[in-house]
N, C-alpha and C. Protein backbone atom coordinates (compact mmCIF):
# COMPACT_ATOMS: atom_id res chain seq x y z
N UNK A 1 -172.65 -118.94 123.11
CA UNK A 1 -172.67 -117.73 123.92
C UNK A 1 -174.01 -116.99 123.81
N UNK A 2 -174.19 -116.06 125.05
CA UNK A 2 -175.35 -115.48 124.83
C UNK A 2 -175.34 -113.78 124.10
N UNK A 3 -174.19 -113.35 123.58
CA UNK A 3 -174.06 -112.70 123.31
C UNK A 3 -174.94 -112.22 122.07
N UNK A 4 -175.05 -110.33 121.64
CA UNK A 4 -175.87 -110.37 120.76
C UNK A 4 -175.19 -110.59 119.55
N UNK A 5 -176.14 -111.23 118.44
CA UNK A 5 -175.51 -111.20 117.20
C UNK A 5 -176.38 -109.59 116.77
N UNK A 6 -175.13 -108.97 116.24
CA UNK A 6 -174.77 -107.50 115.49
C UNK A 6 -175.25 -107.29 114.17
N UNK A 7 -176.92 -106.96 113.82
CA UNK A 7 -176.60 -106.39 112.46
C UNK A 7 -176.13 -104.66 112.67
N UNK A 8 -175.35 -104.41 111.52
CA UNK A 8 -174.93 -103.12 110.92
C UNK A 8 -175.31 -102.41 110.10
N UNK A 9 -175.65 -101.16 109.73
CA UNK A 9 -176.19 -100.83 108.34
C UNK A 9 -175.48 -99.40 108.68
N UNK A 10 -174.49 -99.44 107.43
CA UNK A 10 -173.59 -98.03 106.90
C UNK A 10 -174.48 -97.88 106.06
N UNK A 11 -174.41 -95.95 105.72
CA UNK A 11 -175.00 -95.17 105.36
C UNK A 11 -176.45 -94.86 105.60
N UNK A 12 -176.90 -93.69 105.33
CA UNK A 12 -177.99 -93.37 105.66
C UNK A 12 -179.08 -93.46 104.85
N UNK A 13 -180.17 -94.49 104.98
CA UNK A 13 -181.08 -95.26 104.45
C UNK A 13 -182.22 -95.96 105.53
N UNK A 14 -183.34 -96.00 104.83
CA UNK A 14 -184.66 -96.89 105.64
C UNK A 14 -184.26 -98.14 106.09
N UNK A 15 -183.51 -98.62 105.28
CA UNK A 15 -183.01 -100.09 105.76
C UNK A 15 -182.84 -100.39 107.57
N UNK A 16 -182.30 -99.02 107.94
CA UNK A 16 -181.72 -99.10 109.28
C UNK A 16 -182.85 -99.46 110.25
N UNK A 17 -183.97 -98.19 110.08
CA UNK A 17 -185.35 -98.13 110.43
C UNK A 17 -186.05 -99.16 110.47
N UNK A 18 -185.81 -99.76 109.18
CA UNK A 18 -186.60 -101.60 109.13
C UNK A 18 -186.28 -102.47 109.34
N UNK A 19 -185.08 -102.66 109.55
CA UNK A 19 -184.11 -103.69 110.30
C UNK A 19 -184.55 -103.78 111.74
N UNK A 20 -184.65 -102.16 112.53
CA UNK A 20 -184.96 -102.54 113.58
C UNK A 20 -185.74 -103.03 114.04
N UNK A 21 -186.71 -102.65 113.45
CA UNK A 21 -188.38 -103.16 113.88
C UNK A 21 -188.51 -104.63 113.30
N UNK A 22 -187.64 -105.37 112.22
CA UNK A 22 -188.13 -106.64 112.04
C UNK A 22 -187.21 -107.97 113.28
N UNK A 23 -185.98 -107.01 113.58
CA UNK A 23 -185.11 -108.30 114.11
C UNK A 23 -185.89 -107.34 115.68
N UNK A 24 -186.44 -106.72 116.29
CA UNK A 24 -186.86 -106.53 118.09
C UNK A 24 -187.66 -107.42 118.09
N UNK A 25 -186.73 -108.16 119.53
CA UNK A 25 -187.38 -109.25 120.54
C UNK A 25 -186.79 -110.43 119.59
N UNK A 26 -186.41 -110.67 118.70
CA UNK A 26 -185.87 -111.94 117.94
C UNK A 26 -184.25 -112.50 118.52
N UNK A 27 -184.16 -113.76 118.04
CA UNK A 27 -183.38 -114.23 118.63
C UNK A 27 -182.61 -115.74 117.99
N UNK A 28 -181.16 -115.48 117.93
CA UNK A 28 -181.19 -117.23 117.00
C UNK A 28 -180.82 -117.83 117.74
N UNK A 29 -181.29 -119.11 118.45
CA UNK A 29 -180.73 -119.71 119.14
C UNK A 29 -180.79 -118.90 120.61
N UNK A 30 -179.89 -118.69 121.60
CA UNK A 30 -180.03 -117.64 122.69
C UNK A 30 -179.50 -116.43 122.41
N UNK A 31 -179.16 -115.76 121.24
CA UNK A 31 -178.35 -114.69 121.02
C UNK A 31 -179.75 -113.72 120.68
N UNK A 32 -179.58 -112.72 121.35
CA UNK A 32 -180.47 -111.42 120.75
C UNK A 32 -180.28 -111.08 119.36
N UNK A 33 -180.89 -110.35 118.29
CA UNK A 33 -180.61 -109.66 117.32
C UNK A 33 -180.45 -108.56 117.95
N UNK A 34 -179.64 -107.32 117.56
CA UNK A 34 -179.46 -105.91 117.61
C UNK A 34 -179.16 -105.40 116.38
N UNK A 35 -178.98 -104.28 116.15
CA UNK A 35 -179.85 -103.29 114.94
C UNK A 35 -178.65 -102.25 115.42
N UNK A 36 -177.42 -101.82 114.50
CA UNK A 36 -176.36 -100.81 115.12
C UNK A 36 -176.46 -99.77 113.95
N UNK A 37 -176.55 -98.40 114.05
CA UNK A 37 -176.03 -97.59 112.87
C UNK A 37 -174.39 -97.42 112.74
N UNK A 38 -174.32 -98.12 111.99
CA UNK A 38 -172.52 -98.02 111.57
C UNK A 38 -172.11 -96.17 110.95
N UNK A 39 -171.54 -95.84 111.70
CA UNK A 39 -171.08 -93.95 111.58
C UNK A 39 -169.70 -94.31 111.14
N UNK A 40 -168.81 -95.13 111.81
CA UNK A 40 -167.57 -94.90 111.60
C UNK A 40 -166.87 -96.12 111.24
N UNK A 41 -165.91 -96.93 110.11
CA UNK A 41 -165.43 -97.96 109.85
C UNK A 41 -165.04 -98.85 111.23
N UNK A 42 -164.43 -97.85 112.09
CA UNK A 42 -163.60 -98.08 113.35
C UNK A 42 -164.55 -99.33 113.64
N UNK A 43 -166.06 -98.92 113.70
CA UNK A 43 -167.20 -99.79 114.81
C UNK A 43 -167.09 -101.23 114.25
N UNK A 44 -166.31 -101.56 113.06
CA UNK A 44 -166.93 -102.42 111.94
C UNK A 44 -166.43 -103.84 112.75
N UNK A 45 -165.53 -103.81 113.80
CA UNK A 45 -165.24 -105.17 114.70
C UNK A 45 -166.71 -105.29 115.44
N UNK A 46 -167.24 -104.93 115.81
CA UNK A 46 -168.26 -105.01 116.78
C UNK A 46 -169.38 -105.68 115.72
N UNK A 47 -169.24 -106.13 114.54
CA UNK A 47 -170.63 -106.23 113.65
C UNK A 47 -170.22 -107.80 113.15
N UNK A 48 -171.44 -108.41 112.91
CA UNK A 48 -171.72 -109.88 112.28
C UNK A 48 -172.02 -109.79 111.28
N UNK A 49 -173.20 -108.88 111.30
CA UNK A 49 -173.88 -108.89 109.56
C UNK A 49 -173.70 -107.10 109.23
N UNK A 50 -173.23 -107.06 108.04
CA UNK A 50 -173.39 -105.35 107.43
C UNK A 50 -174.03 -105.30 106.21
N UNK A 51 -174.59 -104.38 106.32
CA UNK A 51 -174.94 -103.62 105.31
C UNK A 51 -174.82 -102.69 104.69
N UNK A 52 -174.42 -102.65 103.69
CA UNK A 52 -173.49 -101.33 103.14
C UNK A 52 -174.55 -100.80 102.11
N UNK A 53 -175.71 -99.74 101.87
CA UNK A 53 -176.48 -98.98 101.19
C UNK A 53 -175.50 -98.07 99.82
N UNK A 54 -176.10 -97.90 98.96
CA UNK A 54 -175.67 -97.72 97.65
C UNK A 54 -175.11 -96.05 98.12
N UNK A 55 -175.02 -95.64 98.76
CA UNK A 55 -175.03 -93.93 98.75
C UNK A 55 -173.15 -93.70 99.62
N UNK A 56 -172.77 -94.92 99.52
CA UNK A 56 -170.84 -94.56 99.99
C UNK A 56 -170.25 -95.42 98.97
N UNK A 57 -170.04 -95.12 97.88
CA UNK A 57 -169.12 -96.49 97.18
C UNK A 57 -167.52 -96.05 97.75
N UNK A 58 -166.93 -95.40 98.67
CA UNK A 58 -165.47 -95.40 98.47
C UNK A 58 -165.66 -95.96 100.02
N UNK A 59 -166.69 -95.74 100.76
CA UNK A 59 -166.70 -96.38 102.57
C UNK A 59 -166.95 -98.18 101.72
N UNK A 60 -167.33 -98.28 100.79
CA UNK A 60 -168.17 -99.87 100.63
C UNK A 60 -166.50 -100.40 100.27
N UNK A 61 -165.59 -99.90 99.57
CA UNK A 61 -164.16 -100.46 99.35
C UNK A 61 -163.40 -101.02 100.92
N UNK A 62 -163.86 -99.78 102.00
CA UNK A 62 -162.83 -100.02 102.64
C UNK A 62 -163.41 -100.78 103.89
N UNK A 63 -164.91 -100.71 103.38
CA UNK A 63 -165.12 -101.97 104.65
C UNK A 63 -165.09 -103.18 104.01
N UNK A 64 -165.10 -103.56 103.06
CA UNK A 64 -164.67 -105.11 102.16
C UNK A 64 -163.68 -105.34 102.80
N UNK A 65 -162.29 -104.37 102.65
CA UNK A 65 -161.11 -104.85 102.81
C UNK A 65 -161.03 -105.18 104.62
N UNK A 66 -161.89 -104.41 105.38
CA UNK A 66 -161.90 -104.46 106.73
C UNK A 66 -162.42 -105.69 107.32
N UNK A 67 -163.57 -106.11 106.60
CA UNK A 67 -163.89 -107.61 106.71
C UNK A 67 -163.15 -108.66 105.88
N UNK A 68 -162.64 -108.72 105.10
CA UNK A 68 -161.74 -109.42 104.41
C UNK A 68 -161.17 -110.59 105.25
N UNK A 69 -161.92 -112.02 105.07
CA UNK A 69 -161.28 -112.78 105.48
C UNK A 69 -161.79 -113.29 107.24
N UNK A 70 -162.60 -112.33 107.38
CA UNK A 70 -163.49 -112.39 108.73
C UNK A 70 -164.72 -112.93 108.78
N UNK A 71 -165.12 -113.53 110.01
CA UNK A 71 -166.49 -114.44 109.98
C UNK A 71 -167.34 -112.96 110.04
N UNK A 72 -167.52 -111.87 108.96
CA UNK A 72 -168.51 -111.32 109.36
C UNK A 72 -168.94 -110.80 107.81
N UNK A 73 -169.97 -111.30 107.63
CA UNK A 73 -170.91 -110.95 106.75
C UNK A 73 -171.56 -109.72 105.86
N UNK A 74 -171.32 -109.49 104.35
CA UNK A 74 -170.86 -108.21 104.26
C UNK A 74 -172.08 -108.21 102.96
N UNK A 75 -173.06 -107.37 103.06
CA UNK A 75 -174.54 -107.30 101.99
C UNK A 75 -174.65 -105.52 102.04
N UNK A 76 -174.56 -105.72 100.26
CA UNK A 76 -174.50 -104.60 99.61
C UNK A 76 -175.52 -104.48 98.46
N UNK A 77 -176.21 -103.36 98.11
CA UNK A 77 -176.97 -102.71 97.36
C UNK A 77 -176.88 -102.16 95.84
N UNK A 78 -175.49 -101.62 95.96
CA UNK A 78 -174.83 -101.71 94.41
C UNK A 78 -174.50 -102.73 93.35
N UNK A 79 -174.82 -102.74 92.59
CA UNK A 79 -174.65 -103.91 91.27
C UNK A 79 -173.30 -104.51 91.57
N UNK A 80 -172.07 -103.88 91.45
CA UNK A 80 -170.48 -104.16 91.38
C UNK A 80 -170.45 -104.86 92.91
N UNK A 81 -171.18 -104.61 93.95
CA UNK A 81 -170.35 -105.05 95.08
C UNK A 81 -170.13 -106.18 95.47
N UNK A 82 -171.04 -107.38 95.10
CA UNK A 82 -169.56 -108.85 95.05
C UNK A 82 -168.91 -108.80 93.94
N UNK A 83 -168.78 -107.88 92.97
CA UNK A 83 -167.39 -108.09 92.05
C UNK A 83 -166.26 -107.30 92.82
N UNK A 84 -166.02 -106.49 94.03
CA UNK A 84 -165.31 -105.53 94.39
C UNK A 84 -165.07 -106.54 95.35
N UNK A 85 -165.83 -107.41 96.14
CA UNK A 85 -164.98 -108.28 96.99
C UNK A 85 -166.08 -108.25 98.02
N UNK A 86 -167.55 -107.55 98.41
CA UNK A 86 -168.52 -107.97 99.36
C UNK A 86 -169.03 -109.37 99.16
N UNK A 87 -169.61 -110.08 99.80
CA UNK A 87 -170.49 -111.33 99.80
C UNK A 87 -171.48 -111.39 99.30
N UNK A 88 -172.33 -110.53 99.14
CA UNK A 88 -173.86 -110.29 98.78
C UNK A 88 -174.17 -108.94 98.21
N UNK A 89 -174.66 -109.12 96.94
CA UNK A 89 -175.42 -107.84 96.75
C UNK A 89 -176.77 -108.12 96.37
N UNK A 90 -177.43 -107.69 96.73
CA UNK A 90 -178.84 -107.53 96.18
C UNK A 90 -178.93 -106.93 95.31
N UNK A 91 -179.72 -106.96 93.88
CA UNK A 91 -180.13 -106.72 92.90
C UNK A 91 -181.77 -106.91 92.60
N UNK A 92 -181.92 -105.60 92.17
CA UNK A 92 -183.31 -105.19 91.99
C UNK A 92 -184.15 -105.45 90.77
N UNK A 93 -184.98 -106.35 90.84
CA UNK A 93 -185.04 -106.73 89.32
C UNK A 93 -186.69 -106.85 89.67
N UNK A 94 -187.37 -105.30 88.98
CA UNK A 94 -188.58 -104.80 89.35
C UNK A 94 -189.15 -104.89 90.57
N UNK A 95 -190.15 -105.97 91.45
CA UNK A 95 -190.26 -105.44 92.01
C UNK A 95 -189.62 -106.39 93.58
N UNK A 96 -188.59 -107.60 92.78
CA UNK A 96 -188.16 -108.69 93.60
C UNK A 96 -186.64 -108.13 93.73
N UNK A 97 -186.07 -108.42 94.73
CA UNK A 97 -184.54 -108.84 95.21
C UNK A 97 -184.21 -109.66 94.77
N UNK A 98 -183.16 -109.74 93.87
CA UNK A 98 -182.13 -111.50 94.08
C UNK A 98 -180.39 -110.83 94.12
N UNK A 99 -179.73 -112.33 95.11
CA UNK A 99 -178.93 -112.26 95.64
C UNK A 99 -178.13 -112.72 94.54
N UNK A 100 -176.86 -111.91 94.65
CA UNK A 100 -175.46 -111.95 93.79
C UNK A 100 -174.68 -112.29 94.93
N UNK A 101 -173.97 -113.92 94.86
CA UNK A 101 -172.99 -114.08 95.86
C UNK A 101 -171.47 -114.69 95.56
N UNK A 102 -170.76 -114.16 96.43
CA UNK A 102 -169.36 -113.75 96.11
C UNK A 102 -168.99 -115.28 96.55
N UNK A 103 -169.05 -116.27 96.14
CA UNK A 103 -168.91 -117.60 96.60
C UNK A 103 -167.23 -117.69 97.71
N UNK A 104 -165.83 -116.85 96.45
CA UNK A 104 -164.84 -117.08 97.33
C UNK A 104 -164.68 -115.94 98.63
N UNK A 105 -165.30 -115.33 98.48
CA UNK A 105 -165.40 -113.72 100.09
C UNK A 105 -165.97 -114.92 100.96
N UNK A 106 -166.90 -115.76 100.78
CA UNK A 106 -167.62 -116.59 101.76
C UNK A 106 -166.40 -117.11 102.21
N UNK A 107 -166.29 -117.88 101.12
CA UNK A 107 -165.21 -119.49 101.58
C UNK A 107 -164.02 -118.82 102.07
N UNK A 108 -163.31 -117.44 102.05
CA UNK A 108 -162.14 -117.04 102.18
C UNK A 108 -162.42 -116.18 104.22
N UNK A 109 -164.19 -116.32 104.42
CA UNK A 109 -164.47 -115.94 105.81
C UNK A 109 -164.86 -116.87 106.57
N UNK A 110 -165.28 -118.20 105.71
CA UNK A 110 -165.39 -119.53 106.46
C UNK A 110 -166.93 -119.47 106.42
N UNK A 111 -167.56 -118.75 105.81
CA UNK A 111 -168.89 -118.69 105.99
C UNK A 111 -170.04 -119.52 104.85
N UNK A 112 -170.62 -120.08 104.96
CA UNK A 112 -171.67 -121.11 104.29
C UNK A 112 -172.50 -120.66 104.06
N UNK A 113 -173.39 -121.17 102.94
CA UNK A 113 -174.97 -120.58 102.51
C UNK A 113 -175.35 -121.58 102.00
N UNK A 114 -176.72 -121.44 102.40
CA UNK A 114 -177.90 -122.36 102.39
C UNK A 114 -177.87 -123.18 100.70
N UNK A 115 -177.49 -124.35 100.26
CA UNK A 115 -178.08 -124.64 99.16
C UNK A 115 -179.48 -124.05 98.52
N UNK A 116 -180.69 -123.50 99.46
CA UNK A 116 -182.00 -123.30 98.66
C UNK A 116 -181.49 -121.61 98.27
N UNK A 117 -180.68 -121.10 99.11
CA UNK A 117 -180.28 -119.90 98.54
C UNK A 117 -179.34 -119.54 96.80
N UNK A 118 -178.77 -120.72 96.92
CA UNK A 118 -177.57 -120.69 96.05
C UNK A 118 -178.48 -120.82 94.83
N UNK A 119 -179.62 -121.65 95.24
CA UNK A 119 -180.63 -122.07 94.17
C UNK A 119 -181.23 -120.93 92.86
N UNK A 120 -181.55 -119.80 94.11
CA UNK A 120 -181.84 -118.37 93.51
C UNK A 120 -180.80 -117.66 93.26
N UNK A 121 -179.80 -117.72 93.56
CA UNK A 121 -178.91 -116.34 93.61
C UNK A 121 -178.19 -117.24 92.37
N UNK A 122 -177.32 -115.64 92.13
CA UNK A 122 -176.69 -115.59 90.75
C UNK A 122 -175.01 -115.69 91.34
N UNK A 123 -174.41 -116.26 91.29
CA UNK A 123 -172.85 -117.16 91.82
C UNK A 123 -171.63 -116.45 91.14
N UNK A 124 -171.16 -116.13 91.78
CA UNK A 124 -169.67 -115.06 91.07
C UNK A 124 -168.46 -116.10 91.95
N UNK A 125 -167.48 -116.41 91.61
CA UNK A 125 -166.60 -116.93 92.18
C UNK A 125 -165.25 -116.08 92.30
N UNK A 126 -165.89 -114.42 92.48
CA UNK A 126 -164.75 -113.56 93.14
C UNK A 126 -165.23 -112.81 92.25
């Protein structure tokens, strides 16, 4: 389909700002990227990829449970959030990112990751 694929970013953070400017005019395959500010859980059907910023931990519970089990992709900023049930958290370790991934949130949304990723990231199996 030519439809756009949806990133999301809950709460209020630069992330949103830089998201936009890196995915305009990009495209995977024939699908546009778009860049949504997530305000309200409600929007959270309309999204592929989210991002949940460290500044809501009780909104980051209830959009886990909202994606739960859905092909949609759920990257978080807080230490705990693939132990709470997100897919991805990033972890800040000076001045690099590495990925913490929730291996069964994937397999329980049908969603796959790259072996060279798995390579770096640190593997929680729930």
């Amino acid at each position: 389909p030519d439809s756009p694929l949806r990133y999301c970013v809950g709460g209020r953070t630069p992330v949103a700002r830089l998201l936009t400017e890196v995915i305009r005019d990009e495209r995977v395959g024939k699908r546009p990227l778009q860049m949504r500010q997530l305000d309200d859980l409600a929007d959270l059907n309309q999204c592929h990829i989210v991002y949940l910023s460290g500044d809501d931990r009780d909104g980051h519970s209830a959009a886990i449970e909202l994606a739960r089990g859905r092909a949609m992709l759920t990257v978080g900023a807080v230490d705990d959030f693939a132990a709470a049930g997100g897919m991805i958290t990033l972890i800040s370790r000076g001045k690099r990112l590495r990925p913490m991934i929730n291996k069964q949130a994937l397999e329980l949304a049908g969603l796959k990751v790259s072996s060279k990723l798995l390579r770096v990231a640190i593997v929680t199996e729930g």
